[in-house]
PDB file of N, CA and C in Angstrom:
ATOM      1  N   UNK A   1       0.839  -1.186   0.000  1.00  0.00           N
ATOM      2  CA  UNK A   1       0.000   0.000   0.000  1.00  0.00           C
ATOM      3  C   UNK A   1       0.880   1.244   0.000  1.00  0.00           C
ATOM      4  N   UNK A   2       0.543   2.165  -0.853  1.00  0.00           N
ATOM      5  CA  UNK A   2       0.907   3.767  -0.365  1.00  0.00           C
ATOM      6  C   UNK A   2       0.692   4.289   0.366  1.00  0.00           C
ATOM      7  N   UNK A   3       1.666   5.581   0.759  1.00  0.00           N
ATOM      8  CA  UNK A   3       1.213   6.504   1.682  1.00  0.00           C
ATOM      9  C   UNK A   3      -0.139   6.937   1.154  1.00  0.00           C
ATOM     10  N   UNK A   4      -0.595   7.425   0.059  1.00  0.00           N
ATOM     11  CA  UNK A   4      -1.972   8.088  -0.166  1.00  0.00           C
ATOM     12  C   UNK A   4      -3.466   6.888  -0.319  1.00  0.00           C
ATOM     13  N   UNK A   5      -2.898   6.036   0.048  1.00  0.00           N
ATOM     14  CA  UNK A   5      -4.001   5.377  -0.046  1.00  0.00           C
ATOM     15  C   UNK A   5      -4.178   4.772   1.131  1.00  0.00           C
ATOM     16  N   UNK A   6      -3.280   4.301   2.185  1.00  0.00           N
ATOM     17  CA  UNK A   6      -3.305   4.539   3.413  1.00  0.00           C
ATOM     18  C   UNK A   6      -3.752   5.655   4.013  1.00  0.00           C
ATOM     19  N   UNK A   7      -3.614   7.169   3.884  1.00  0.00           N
ATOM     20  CA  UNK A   7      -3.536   8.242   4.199  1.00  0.00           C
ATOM     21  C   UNK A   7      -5.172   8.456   3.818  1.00  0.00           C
ATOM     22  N   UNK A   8      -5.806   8.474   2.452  1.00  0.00           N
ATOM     23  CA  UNK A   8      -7.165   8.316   2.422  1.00  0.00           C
ATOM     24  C   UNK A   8      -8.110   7.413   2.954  1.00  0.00           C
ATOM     25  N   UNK A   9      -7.329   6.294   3.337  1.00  0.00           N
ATOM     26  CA  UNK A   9      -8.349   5.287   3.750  1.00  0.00           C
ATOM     27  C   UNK A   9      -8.824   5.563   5.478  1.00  0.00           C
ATOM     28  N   UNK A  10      -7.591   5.981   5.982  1.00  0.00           N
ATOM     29  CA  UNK A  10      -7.588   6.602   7.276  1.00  0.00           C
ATOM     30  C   UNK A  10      -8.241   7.740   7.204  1.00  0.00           C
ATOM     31  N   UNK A  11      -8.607   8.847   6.845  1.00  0.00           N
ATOM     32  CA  UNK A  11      -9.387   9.698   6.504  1.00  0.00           C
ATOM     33  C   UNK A  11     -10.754   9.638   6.190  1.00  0.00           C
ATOM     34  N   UNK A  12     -11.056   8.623   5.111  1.00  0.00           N
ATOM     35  CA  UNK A  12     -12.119   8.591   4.953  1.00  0.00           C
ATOM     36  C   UNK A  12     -12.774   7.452   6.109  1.00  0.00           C
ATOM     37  N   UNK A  13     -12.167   7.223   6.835  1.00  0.00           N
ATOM     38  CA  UNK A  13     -12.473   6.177   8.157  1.00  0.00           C
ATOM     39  C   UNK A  13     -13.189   7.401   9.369  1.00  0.00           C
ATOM     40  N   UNK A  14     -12.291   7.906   9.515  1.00  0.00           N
ATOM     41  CA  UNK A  14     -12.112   8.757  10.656  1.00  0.00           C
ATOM     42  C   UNK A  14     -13.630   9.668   9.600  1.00  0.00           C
ATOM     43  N   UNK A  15     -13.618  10.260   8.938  1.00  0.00           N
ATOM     44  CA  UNK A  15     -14.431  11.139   8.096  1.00  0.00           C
ATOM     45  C   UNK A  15     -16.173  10.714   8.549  1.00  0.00           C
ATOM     46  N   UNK A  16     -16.175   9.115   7.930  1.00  0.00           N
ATOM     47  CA  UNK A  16     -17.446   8.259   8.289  1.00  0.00           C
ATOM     48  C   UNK A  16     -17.655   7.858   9.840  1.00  0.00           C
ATOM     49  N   UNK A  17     -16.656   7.666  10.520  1.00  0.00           N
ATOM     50  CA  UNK A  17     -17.602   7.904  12.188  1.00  0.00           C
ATOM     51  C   UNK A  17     -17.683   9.032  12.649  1.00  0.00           C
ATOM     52  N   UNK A  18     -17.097  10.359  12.408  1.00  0.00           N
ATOM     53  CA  UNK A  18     -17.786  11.476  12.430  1.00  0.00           C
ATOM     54  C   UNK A  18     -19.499  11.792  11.845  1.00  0.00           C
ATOM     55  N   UNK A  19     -19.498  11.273  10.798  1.00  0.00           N
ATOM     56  CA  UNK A  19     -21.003  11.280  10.252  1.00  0.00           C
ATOM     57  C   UNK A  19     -22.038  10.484  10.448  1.00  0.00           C
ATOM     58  N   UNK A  20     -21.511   9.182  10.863  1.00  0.00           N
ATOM     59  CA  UNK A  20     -21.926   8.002  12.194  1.00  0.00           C
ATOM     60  C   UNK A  20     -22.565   9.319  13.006  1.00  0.00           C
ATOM     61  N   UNK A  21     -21.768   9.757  13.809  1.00  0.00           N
ATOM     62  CA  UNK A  21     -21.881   9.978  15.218  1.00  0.00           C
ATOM     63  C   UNK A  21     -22.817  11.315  15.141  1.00  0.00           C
ATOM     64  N   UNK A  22     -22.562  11.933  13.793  1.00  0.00           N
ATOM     65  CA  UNK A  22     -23.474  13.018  13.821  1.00  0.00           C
ATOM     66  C   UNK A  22     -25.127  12.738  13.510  1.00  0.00           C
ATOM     67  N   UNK A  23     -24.927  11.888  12.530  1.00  0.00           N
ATOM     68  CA  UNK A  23     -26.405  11.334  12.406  1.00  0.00           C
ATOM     69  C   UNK A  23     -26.749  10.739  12.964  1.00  0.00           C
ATOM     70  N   UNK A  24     -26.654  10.354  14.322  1.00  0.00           N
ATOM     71  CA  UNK A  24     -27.256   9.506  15.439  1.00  0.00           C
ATOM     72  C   UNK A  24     -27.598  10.374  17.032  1.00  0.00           C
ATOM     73  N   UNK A  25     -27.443  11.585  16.343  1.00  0.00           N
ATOM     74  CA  UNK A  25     -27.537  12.762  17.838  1.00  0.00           C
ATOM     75  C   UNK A  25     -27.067  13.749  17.277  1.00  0.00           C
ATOM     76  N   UNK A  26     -28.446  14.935  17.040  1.00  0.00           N
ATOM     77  CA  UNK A  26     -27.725  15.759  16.977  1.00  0.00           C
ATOM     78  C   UNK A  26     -26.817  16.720  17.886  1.00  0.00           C
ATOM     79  N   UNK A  27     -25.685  17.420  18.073  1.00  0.00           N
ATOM     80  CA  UNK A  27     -25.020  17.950  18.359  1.00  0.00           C
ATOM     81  C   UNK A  27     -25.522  19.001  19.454  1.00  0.00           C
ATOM     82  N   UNK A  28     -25.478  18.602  20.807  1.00  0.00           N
ATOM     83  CA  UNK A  28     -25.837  19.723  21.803  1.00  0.00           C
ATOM     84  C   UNK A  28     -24.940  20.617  22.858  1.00  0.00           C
ATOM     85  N   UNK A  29     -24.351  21.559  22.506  1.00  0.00           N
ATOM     86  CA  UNK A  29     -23.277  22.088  23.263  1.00  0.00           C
ATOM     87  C   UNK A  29     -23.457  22.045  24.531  1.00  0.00           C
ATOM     88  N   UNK A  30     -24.693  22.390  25.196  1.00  0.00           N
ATOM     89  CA  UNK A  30     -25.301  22.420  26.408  1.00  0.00           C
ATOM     90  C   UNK A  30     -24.988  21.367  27.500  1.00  0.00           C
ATOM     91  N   UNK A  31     -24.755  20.247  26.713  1.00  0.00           N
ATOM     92  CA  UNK A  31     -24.979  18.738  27.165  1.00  0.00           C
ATOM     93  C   UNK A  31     -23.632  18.072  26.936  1.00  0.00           C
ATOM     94  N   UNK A  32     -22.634  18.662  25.859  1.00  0.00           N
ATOM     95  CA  UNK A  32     -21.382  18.261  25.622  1.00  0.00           C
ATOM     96  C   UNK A  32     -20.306  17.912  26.826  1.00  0.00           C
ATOM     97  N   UNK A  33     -19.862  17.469  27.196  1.00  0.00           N
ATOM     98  CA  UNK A  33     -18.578  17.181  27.870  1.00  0.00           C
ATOM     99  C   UNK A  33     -17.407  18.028  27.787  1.00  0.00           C
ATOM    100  N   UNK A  34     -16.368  18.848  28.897  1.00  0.00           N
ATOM    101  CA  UNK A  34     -15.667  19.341  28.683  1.00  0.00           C
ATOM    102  C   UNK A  34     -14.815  19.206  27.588  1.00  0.00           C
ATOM    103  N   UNK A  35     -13.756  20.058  27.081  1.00  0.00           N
ATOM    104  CA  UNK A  35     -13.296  19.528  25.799  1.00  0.00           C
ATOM    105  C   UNK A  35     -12.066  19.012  26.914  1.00  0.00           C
ATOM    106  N   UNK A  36     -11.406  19.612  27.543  1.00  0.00           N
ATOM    107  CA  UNK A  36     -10.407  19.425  29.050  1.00  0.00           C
ATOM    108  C   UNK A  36     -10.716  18.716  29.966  1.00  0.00           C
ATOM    109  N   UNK A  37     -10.769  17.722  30.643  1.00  0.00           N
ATOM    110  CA  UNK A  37     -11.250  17.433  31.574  1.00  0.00           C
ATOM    111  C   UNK A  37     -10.542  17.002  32.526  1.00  0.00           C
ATOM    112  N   UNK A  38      -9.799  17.142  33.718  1.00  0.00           N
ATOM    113  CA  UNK A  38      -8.545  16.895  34.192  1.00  0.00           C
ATOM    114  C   UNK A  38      -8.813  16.290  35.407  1.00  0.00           C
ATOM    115  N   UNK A  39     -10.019  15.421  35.375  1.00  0.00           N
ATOM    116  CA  UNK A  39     -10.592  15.155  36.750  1.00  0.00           C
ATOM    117  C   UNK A  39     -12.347  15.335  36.969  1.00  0.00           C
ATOM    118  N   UNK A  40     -13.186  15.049  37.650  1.00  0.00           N
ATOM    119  CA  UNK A  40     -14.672  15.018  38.104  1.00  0.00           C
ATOM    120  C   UNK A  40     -14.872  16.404  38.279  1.00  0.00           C
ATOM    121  N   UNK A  41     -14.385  16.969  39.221  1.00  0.00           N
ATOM    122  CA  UNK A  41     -14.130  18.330  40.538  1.00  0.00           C
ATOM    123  C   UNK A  41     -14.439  17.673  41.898  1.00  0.00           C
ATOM    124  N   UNK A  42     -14.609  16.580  41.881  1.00  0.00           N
ATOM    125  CA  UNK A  42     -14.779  16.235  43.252  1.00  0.00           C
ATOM    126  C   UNK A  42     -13.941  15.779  44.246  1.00  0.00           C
ATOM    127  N   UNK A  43     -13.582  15.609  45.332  1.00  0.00           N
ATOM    128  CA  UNK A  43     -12.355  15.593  46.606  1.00  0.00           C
ATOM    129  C   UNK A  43     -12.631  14.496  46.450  1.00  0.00           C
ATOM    130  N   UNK A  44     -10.969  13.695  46.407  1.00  0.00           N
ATOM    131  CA  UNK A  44     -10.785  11.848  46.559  1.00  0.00           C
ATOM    132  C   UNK A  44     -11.290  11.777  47.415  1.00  0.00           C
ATOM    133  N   UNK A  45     -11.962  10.257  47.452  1.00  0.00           N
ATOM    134  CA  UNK A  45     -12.555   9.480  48.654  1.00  0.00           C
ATOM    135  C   UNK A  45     -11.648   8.161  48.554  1.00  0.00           C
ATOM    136  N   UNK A  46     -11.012   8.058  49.786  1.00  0.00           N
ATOM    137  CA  UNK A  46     -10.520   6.149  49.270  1.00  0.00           C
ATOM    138  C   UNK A  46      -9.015   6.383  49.816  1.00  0.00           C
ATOM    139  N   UNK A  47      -8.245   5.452  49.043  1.00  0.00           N
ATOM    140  CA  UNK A  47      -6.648   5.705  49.117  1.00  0.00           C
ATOM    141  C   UNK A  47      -6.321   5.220  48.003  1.00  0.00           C
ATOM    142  N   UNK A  48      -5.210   5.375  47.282  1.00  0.00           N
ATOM    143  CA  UNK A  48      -4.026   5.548  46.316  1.00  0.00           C
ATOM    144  C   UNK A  48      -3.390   3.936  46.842  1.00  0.00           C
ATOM    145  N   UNK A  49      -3.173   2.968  45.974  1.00  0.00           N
ATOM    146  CA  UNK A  49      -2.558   1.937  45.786  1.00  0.00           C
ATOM    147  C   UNK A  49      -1.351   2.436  45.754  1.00  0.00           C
ATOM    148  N   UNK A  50      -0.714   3.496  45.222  1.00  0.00           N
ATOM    149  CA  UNK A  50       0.866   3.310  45.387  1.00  0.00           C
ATOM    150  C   UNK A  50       1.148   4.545  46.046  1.00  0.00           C
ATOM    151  N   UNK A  51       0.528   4.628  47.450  1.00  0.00           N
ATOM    152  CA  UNK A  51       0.776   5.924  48.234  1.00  0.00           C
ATOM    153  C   UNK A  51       2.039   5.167  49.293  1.00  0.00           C
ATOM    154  N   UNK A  52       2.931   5.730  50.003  1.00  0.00           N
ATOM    155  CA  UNK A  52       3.734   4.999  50.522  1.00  0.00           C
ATOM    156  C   UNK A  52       3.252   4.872  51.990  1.00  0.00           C
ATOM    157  N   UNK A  53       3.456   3.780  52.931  1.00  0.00           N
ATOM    158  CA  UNK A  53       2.856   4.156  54.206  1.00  0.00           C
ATOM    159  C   UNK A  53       3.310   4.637  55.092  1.00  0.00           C
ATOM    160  N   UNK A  54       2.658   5.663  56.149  1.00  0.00           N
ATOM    161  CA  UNK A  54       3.321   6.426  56.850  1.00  0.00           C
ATOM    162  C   UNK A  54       3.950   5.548  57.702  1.00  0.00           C
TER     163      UNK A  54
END
């Protein structure tokens, strides 16, 4: 295979579950998910498996 036909096939992959995903819901910013999300916002509950012990 070529780069451009590799390169389109990946494209037009990626292209069609975008249009999947659009025609199955439309698009609600309101309701969207951060684009960042670096965490819940909520304070750990629990403990850390590789916390060291005091």
């Amino acid at each position: 295979m070529t780069r451009h036909l590799t390169a389109g096939l990946a494209l037009a992959f990626i292209l069609g579950v975008v249009a999947l995903d659009a025609t199955g819901a439309p698009p609600n910013p309101y309701k969207a998910p951060a684009a960042l999300a670096f965490g819940s916002g909520l304070p750990t509950s629990g403990g850390f498996c590789g916390a060291m012990p005091k």
